[in-house]
Protein backbone atom coordinates (compact mmCIF):
# COMPACT_ATOMS: atom_id res chain seq x y z
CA UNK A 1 132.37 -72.32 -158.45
CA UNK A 2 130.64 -74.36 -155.79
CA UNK A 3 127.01 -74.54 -155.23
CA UNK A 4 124.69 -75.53 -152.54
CA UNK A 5 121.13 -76.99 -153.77
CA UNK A 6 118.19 -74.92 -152.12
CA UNK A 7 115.15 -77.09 -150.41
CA UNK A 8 113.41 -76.17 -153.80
CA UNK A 9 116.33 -77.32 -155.90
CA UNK A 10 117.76 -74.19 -157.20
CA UNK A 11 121.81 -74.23 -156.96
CA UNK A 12 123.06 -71.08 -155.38
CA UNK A 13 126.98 -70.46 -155.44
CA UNK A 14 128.76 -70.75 -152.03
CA UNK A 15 130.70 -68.14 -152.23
CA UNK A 16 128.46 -64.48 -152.88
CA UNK A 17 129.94 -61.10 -153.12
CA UNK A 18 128.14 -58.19 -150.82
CA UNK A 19 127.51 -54.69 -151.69
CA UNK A 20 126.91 -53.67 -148.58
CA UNK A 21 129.30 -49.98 -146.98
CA UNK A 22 130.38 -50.11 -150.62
CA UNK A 23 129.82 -46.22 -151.46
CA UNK A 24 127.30 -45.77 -154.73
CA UNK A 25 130.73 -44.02 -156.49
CA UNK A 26 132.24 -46.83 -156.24
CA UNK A 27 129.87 -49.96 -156.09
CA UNK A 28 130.01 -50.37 -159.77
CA UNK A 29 133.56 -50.97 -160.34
CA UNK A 30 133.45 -53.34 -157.32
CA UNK A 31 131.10 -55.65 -158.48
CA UNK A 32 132.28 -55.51 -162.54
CA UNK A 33 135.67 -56.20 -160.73
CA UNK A 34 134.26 -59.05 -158.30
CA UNK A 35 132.50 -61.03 -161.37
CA UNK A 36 135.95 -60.52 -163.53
CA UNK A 37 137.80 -62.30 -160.45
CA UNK A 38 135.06 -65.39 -160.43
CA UNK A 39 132.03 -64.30 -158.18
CA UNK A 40 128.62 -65.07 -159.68
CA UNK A 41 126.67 -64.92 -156.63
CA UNK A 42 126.25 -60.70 -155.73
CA UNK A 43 124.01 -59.65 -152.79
CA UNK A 44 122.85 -56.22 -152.38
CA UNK A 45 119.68 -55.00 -150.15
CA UNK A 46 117.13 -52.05 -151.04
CA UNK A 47 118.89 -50.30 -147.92
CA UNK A 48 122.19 -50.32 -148.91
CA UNK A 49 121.06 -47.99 -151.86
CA UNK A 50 123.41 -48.90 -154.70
CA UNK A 51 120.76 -51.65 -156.50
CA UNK A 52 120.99 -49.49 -159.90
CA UNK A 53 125.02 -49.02 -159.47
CA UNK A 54 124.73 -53.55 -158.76
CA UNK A 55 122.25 -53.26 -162.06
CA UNK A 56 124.43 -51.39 -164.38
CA UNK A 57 127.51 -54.04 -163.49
CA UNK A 58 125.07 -56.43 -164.23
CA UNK A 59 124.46 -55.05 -167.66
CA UNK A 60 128.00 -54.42 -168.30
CA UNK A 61 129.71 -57.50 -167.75
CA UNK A 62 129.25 -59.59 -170.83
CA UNK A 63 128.15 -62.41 -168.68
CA UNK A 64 124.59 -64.41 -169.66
CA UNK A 65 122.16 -63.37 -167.03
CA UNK A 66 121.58 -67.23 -166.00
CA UNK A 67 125.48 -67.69 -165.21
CA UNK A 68 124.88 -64.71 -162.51
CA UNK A 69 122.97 -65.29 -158.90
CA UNK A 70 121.25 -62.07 -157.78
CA UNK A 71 120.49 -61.59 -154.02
CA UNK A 72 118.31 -58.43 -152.66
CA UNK A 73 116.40 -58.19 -149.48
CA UNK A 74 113.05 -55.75 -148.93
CA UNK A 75 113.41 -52.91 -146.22
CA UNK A 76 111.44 -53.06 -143.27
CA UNK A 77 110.08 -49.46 -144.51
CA UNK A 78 108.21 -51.70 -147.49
CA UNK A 79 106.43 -54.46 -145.43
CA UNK A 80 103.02 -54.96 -146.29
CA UNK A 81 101.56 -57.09 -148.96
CA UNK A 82 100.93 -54.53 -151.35
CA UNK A 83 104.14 -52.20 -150.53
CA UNK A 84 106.40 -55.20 -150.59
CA UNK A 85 105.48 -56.28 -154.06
CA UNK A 86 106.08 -52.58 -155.25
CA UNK A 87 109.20 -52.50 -154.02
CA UNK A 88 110.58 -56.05 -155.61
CA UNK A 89 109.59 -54.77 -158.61
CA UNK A 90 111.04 -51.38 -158.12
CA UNK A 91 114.17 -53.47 -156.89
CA UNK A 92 114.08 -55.35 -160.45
CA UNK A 93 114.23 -52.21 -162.26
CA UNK A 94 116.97 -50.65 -160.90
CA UNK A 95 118.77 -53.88 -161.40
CA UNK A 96 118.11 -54.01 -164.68
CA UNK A 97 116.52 -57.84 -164.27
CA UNK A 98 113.44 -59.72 -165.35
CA UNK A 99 114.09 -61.91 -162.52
CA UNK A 100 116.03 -62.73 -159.31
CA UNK A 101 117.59 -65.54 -157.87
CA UNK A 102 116.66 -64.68 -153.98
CA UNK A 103 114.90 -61.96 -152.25
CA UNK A 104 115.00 -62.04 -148.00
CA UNK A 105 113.12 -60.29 -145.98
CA UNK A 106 115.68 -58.29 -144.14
CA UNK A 107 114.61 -58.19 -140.77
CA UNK A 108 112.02 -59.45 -138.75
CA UNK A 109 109.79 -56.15 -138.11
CA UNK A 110 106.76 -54.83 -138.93
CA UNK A 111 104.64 -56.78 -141.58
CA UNK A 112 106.53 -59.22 -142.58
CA UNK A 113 104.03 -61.65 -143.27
CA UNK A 114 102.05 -59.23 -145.74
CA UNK A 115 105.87 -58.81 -146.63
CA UNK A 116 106.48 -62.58 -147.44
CA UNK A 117 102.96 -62.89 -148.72
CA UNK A 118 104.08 -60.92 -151.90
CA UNK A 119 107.25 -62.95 -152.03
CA UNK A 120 105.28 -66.21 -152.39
CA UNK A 121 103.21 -64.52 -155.09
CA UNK A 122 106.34 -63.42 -157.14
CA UNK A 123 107.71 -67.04 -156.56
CA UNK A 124 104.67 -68.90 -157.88
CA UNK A 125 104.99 -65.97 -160.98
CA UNK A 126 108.46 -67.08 -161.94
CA UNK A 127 109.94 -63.44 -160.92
CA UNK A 128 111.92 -64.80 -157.96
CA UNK A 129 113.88 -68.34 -158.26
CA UNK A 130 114.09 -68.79 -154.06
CA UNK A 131 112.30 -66.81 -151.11
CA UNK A 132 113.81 -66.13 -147.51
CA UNK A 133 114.19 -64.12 -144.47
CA UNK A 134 117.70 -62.95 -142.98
CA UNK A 135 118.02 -61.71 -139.16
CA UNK A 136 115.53 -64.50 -138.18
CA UNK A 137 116.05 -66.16 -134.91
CA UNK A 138 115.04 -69.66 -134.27
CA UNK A 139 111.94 -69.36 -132.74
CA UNK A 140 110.74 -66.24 -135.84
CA UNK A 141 112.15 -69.21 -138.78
CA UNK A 142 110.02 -71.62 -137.39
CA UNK A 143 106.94 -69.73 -136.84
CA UNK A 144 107.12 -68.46 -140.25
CA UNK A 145 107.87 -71.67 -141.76
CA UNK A 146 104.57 -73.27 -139.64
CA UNK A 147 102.21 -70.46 -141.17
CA UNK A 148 102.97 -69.97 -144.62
CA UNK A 149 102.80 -72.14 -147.78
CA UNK A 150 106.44 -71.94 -149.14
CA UNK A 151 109.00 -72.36 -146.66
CA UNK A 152 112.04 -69.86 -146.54
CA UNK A 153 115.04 -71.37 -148.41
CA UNK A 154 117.55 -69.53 -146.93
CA UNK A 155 117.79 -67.83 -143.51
CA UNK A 156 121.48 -64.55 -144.01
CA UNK A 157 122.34 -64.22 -140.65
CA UNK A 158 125.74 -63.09 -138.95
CA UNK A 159 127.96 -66.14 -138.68
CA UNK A 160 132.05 -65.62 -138.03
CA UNK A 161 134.06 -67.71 -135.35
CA UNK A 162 133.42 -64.85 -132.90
CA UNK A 163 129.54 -65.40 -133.76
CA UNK A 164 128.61 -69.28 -134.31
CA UNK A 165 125.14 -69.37 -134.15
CA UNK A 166 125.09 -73.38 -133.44
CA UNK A 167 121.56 -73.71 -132.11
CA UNK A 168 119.95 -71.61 -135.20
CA UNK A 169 122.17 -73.73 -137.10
CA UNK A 170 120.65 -76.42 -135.57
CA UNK A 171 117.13 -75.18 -136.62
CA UNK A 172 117.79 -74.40 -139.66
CA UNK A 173 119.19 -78.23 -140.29
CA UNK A 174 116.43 -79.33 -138.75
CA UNK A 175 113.71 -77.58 -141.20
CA UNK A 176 116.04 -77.76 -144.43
CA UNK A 177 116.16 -73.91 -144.43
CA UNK A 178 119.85 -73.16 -146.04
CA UNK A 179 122.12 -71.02 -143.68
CA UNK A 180 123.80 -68.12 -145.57
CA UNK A 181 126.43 -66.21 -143.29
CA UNK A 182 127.06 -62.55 -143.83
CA UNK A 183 130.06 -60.83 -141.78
CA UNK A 184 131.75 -64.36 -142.46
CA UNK A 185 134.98 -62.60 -141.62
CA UNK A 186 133.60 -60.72 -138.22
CA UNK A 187 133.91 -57.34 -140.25
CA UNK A 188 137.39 -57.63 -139.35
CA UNK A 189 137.18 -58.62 -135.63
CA UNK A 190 138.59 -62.28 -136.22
CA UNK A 191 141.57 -61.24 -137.79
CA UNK A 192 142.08 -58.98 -134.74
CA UNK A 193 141.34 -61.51 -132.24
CA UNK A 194 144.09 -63.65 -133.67
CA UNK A 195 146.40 -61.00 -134.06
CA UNK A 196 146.10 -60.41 -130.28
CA UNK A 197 146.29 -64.22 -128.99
CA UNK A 198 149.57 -64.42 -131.10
């Protein structure tokens, strides 16, 4: 597995697997299968509503909780300084972890400084390894990297050929904020788009 090195020096694999439109039936058997295939890095969100079926995987699959990289992101429903602090922890639980490797902030709504406010707290109390946002345009990254203490260290936004996002690329270069891509694969539009110019 490869690994890119976060602006605060924690190594998160390149390659994650996503939870996300996996049904709650089924989510457990997907991840146990994605970590028997080589993933380490899995990334689920409180609103995709299968952390505990991501937690008992986690539990299951014989691997050493350090050799696995554990992404969720707090609903804009739980913004707030105190609600957002509730819900990581609520988010730990149904995981079945002490700890996680990254929490984002999943969208840039509401109050998500309160929101990242209880992030930086968790940080500083060893109960998250790395803090970000996802969703974030240029001009939202850089205001929130201005007026808090710890910047973001990663920034999950869409990114696919159909979807390049150069200039936020750009900015997140420029403040050494690490771009994670979701929909790498354009949910499936890329491969249609070649399929048509063939």
């Amino acid at each position: 597995m490869e690994y890119i090195t976060l602006n605060n020096g924690v190594k998160m694999p390149k390659l994650g697997f996503g939870v996300f439109q996996i049904a709650k039936e089924d989510c457990e058997r997907c991840v146990l299968d994605a970590i028997k295939v080589g993933y380490r890095h899995i990334d689920t969100a409180q609103s995709y509503f299968n952390e505990e079926e991501v937690g008992n995987a986690i539990s299951k699959c014989g691997l050493p909780r350090k050799d696995l990289f554990i992404t969720t992101k707090v609903w804009i429903d739980n913004y707030g300084y105190e609600q957002a602090k509730e819900s990581v922890l609520k988010s730990m639980k149904k995981l079945k972890v002490d700890y996680l490797d990254l929490v984002l902030l999943h969208q840039p709504f509401s109050d998500y400084y309160g929101a990242y406010r209880a992030l930086q707290e968790l940080y500083k109390e060893d109960k998250i390894r790395a803090i970000g946002v996802s969703n974030f345009a240029p001009d939202r990254l850089t205001d929130m990297i201005a007026f808090n203490e710890i910047p973001p260290q990663v920034n999950q936004v869409e990114v696919n050929p159909l979807h390049q996002q150069i200039p936020a690329q750009e900015n997140m270069v420029k403040r050494h904020v690490q771009m994670e891509a979701w929909a790498p694969f354009g949910e499936g539009k890329t491969i249609c788009s070649i399929i048509l110019y063939c």
